[in-house]
Each structure stands twice: as structure tokens, then as C-alpha cells.
N, C-alpha and C. Protein backbone atom coordinates (compact mmCIF):
# COMPACT_ATOMS: atom_id res chain seq x y z
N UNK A 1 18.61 -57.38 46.80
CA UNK A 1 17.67 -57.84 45.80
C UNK A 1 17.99 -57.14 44.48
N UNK A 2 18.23 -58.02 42.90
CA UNK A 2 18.15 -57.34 41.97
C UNK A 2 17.26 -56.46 41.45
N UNK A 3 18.32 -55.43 41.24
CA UNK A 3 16.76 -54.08 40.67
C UNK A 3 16.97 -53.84 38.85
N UNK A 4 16.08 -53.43 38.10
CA UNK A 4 16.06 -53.28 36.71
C UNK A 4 15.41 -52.11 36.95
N UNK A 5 16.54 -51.08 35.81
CA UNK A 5 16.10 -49.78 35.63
C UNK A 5 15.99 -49.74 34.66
N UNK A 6 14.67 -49.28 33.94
CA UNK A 6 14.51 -48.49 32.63
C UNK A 6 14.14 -47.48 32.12
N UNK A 7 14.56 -46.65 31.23
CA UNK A 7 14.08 -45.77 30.79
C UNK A 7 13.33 -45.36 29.64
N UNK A 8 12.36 -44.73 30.14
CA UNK A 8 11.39 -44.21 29.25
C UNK A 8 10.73 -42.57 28.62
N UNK A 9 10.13 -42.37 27.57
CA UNK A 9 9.80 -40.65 27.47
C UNK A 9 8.34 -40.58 27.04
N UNK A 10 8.16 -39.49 28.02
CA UNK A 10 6.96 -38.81 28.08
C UNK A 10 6.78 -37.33 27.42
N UNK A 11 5.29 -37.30 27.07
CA UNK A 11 5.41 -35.23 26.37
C UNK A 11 4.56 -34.82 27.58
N UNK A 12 5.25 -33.77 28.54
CA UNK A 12 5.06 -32.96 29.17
C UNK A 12 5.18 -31.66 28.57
N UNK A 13 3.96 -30.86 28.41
CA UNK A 13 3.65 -29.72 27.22
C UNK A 13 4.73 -29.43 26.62
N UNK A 14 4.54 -30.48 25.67
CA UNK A 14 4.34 -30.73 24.22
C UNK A 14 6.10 -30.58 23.74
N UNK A 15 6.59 -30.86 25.45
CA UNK A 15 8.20 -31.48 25.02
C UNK A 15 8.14 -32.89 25.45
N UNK A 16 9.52 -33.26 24.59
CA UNK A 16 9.34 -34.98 25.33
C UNK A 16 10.62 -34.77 26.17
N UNK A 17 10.38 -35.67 27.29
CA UNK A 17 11.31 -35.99 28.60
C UNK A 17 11.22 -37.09 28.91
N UNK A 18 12.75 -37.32 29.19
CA UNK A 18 13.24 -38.45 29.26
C UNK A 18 13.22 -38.62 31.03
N UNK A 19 12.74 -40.04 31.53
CA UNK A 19 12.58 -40.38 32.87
C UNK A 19 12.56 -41.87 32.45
N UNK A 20 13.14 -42.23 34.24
CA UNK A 20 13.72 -43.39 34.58
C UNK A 20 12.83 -44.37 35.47
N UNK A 21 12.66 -45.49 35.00
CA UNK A 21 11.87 -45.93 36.71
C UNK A 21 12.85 -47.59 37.27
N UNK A 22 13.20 -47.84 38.40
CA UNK A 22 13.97 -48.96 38.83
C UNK A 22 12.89 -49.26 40.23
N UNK A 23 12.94 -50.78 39.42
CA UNK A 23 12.07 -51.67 40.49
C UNK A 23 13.07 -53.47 40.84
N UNK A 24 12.02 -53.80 41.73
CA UNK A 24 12.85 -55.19 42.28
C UNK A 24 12.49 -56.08 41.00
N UNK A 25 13.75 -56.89 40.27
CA UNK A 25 13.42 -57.99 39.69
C UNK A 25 12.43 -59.04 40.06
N UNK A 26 12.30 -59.05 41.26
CA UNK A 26 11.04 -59.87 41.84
C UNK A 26 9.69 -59.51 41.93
N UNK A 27 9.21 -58.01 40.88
CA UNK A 27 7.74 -58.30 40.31
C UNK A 27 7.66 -59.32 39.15
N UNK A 28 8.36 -59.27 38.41
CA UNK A 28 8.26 -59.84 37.40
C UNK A 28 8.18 -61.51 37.55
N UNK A 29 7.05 -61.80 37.26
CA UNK A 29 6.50 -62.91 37.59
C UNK A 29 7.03 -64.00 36.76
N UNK A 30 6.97 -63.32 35.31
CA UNK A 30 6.75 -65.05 34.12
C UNK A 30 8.82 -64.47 34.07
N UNK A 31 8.83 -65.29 33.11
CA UNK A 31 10.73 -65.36 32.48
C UNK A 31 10.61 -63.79 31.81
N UNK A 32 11.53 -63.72 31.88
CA UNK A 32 11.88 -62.17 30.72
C UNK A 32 13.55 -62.29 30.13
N UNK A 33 14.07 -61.46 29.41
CA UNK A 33 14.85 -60.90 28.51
C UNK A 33 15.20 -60.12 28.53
N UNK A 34 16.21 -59.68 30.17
CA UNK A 34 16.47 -58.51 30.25
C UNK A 34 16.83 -57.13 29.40
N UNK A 35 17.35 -57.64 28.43
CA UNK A 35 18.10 -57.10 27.22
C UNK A 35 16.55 -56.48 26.31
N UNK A 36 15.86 -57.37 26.75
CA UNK A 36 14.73 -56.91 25.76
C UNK A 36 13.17 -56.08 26.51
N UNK A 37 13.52 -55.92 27.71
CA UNK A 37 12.73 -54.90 28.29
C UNK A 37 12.16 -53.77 27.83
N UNK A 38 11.51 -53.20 27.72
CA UNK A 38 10.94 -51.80 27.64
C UNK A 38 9.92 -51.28 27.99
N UNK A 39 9.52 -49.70 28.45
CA UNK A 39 8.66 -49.41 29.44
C UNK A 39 8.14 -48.17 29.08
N UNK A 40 6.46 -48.41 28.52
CA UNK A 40 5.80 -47.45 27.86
C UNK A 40 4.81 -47.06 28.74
N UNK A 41 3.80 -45.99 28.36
CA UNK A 41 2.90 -45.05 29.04
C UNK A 41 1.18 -45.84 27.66
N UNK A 42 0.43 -46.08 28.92
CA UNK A 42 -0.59 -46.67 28.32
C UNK A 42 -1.65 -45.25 28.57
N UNK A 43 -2.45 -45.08 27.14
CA UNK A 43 -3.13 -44.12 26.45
C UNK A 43 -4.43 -44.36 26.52
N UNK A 44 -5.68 -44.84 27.61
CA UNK A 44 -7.00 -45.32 26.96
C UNK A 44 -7.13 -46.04 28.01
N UNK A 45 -8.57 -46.57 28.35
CA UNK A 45 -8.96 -47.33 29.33
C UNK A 45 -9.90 -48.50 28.72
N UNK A 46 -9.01 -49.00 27.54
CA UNK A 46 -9.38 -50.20 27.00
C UNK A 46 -9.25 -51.71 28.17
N UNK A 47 -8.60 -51.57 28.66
CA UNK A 47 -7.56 -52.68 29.44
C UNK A 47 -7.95 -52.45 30.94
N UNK A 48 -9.04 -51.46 31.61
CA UNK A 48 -9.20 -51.37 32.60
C UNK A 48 -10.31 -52.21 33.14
N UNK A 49 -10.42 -52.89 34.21
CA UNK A 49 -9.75 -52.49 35.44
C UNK A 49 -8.33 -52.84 36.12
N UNK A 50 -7.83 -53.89 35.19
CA UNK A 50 -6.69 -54.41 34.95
C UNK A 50 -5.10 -53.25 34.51
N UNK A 51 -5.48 -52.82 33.67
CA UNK A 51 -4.65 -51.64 33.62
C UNK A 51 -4.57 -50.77 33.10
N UNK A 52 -4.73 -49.52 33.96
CA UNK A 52 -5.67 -48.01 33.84
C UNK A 52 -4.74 -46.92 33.02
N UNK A 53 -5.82 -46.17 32.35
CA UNK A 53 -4.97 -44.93 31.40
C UNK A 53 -3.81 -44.31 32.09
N UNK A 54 -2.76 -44.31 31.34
CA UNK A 54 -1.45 -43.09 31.93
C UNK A 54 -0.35 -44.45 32.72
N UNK A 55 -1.19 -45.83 32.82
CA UNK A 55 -0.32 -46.57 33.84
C UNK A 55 1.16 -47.03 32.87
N UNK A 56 1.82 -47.09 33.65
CA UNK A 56 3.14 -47.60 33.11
C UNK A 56 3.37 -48.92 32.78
N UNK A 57 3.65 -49.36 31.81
CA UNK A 57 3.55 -50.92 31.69
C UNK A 57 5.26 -52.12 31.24
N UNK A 58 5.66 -52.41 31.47
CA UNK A 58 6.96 -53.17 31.07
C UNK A 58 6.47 -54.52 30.37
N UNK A 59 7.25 -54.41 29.00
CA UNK A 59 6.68 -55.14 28.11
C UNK A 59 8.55 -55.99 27.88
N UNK A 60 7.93 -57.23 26.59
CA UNK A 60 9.29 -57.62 26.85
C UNK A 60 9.27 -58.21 24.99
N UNK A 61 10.16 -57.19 24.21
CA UNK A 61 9.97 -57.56 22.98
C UNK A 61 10.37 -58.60 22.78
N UNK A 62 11.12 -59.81 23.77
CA UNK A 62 11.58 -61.51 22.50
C UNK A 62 10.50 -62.01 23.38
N UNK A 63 9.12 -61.53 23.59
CA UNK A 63 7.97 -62.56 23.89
C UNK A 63 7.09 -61.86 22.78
N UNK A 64 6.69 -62.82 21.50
CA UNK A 64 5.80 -62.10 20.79
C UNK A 64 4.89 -63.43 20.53
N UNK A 65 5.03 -64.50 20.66
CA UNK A 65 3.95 -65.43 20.43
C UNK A 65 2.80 -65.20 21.40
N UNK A 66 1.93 -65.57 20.49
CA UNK A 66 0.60 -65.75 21.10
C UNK A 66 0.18 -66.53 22.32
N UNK A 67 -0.21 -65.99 23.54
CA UNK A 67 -0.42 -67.46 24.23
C UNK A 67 -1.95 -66.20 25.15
N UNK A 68 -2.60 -68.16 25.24
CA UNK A 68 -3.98 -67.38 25.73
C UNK A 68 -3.77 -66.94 26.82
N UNK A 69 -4.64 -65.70 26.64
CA UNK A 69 -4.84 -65.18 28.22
C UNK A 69 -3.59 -63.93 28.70
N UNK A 70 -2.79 -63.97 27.99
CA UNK A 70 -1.92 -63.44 28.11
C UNK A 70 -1.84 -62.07 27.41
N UNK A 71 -1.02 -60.69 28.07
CA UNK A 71 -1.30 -59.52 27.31
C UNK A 71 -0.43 -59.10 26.50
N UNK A 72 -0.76 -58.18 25.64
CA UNK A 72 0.22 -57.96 24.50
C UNK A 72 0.06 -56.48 24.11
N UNK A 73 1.32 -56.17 23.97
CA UNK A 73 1.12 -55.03 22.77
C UNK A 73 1.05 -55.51 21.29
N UNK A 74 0.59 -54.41 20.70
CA UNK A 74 0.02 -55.45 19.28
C UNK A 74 -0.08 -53.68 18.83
N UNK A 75 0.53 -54.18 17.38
CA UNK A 75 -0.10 -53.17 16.37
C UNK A 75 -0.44 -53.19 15.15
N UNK A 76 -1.56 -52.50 15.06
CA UNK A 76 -2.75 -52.41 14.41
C UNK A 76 -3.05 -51.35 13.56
N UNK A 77 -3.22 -51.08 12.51
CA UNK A 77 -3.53 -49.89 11.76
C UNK A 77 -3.30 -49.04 12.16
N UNK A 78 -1.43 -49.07 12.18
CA UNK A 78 -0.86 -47.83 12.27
C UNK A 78 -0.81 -47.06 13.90
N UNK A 79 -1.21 -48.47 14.54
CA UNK A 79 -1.49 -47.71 16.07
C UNK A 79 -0.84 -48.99 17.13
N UNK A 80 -0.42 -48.86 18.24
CA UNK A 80 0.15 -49.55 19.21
C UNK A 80 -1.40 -49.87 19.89
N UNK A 81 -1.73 -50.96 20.72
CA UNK A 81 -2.71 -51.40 21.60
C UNK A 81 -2.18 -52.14 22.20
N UNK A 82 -2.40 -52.11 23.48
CA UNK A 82 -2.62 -53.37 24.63
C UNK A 82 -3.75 -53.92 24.71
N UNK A 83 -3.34 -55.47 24.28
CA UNK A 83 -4.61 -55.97 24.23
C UNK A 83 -4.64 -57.13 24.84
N UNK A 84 -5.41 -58.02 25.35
CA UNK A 84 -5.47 -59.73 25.73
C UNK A 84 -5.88 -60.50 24.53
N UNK A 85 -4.98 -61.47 24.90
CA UNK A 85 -4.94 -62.78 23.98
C UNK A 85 -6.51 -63.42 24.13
N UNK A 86 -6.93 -64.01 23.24
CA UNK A 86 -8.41 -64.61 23.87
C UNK A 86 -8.81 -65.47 22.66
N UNK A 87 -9.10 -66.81 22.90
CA UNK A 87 -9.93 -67.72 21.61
C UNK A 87 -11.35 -67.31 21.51
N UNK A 88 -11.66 -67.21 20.34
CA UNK A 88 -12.88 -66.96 20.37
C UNK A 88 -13.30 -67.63 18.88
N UNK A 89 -14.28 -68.77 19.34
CA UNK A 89 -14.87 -69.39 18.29
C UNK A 89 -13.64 -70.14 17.79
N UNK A 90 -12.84 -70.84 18.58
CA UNK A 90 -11.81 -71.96 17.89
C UNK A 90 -10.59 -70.81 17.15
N UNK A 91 -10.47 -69.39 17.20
CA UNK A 91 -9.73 -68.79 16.81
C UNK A 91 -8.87 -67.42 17.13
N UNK A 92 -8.14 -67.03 17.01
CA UNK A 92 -7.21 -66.49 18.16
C UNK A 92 -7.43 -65.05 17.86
N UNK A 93 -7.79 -64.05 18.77
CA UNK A 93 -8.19 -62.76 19.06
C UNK A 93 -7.17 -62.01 20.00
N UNK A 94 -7.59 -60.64 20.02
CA UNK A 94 -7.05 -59.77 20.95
C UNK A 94 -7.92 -59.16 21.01
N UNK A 95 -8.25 -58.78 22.54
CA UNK A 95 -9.29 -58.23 23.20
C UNK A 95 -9.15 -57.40 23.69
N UNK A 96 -10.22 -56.05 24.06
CA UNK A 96 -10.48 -55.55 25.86
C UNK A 96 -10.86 -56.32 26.44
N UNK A 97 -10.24 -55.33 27.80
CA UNK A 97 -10.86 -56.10 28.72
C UNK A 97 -12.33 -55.26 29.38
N UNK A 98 -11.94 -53.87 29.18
CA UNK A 98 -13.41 -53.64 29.52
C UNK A 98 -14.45 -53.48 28.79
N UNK A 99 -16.05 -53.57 29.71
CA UNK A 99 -16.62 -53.75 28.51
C UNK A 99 -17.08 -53.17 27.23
N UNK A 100 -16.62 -51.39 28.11
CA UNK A 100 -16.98 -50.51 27.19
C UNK A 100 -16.16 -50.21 25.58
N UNK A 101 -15.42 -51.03 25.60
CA UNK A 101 -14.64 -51.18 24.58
C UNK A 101 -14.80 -52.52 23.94
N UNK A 102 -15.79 -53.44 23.98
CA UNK A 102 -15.66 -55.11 23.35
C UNK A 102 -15.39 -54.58 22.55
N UNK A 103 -15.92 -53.42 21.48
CA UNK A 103 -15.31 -53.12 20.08
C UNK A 103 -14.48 -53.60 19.29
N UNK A 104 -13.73 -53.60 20.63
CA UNK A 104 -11.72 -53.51 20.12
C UNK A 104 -11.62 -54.81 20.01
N UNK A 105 -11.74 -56.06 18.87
CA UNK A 105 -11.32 -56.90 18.68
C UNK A 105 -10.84 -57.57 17.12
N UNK A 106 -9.57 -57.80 17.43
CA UNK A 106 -8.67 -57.96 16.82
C UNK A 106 -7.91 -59.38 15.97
N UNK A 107 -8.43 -59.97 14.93
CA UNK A 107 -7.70 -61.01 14.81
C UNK A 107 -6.75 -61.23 14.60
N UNK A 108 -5.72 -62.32 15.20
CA UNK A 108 -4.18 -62.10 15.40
C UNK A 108 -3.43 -62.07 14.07
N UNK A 109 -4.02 -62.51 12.89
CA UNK A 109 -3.47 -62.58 11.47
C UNK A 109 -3.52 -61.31 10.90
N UNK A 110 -3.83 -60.51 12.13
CA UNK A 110 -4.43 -59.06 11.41
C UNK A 110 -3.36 -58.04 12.27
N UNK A 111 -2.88 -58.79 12.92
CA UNK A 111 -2.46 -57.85 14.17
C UNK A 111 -1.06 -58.37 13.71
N UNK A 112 0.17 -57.18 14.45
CA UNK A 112 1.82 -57.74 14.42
C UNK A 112 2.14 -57.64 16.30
N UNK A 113 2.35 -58.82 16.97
CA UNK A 113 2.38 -58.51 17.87
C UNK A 113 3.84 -58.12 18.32
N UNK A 114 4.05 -57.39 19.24
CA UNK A 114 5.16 -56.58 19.52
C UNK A 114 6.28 -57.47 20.58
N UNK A 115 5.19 -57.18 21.50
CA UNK A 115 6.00 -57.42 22.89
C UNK A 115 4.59 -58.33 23.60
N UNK A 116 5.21 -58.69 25.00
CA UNK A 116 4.31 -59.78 26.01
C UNK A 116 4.33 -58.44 27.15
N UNK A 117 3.34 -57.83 27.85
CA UNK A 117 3.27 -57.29 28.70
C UNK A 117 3.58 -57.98 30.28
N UNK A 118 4.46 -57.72 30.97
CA UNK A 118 5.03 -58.33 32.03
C UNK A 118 4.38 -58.14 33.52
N UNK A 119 4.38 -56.17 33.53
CA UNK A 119 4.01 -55.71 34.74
C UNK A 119 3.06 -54.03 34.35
N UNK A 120 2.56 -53.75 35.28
CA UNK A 120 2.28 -52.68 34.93
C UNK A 120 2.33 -51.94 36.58
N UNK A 121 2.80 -50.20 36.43
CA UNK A 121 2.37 -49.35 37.55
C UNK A 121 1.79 -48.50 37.37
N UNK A 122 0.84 -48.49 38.20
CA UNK A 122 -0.45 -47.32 37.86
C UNK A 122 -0.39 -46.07 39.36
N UNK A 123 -0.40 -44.48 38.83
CA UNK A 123 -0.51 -43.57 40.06
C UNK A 123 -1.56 -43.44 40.43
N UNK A 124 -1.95 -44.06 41.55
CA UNK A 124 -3.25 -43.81 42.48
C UNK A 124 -3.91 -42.40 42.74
């Protein structure tokens, strides 16, 4: 079975380190861009229960259009977010998903979206 390894860095007191993670091409559900993979560390429990602080997420930068329902990194005043795609009122948003955060909403003319979030792994 094809495997995709990527690498990513973390600050483990207050150095950054470089680590690897390789999984089966067969999580990845929708199309991807191998070439355009990348695999960040999610900061916040905006996106939970769906996907929890510290979880690892594989995003895929040549997916940047909007499509509903679908997750995104997106940035925003100077800051990276994972957020969901969502219409609201005939017009296109980025959301939490939990509720303690509805706060966080984002209109997409406001937002630069990055990447399409693919998969995520979270440590139990």
C-alpha cells in the first residue's frame, strides 16, 4: 500500500524540531496534490469535537477554493485558523465548529484561504 511521508516542526522548550509522520495513502479520502501536501500542529479547540488542540492535520495547498462544508486553513489578521466553510445568510463564511467559539466567524472576502484540510491525527 502507498505510504506519504511528511515532515513537519514543532517547539519543544522553546527549540524547534524537526519530525516526520508516514501514513497509508488510503486515509486520504477527497483527490490531493501530492507535491502540495503539508502537515501542521493545530493550536486551540476552535474545531473541536472534530479536531482537537495539538492534533496534527494534513492540509493540501493547490485546494484553496471555497467549497461548503469543507475545512480550511485560512488566514486572518495576521494569524493561521482552521476553520469550516459555511453559507450563512446567502453568503460564504468560515466557522467553528464548537460552540464555545461561534465568535470565530469569518467572511471569506476577508479571509486568504491557504490550503483544504484533508486528514487530521489526534494523541488520545
Amino acid at each position: 500500500m502507498p505510504t506519504i511521508n511528511l515532515e513537519f516542526s514543532e517547539i519543544i522548550d522553546n527549540k524547534v524540531e524537526k519530525r516526520d509522520i508516514c501514513f497509508s495513502s488510503s486515509l486520504l479520502k477527497d483527490p490531493y496534490s501530492k507535491e502540495s501536501l503539508f502537515i501542521t500542529k493545530v493550536d486551540g479547540e476552535s474545531m473541536q469535537p472534530v479536531i482537537n488542540d495539538k492534533a496534527l492535520v494534513v492540509a493540501d495547498l493547490s485546494q484553496n477554493e471555497y467549497i461548503k462544508d469543507g475545512i480550511f486553513l485560512v488566514y486572518y489578521e495576521e494569524r493561521m485558523w482552521i476553520k469550516k466553510a459555511r453559507d450563512i445568510n446567502e453568503e460564504e463564511h468560515f466557522v467553528s465548529i464548537n460552540p464555545d467559539y461561534s465568535h470565530l466567524v469569518y467572511k471569506k472576502e476577508d479571509v486568504r484561504v491557504i490550503a483544504k484540510v484533508l486528514l487530521t491525527f489526534t494523541n488520545l
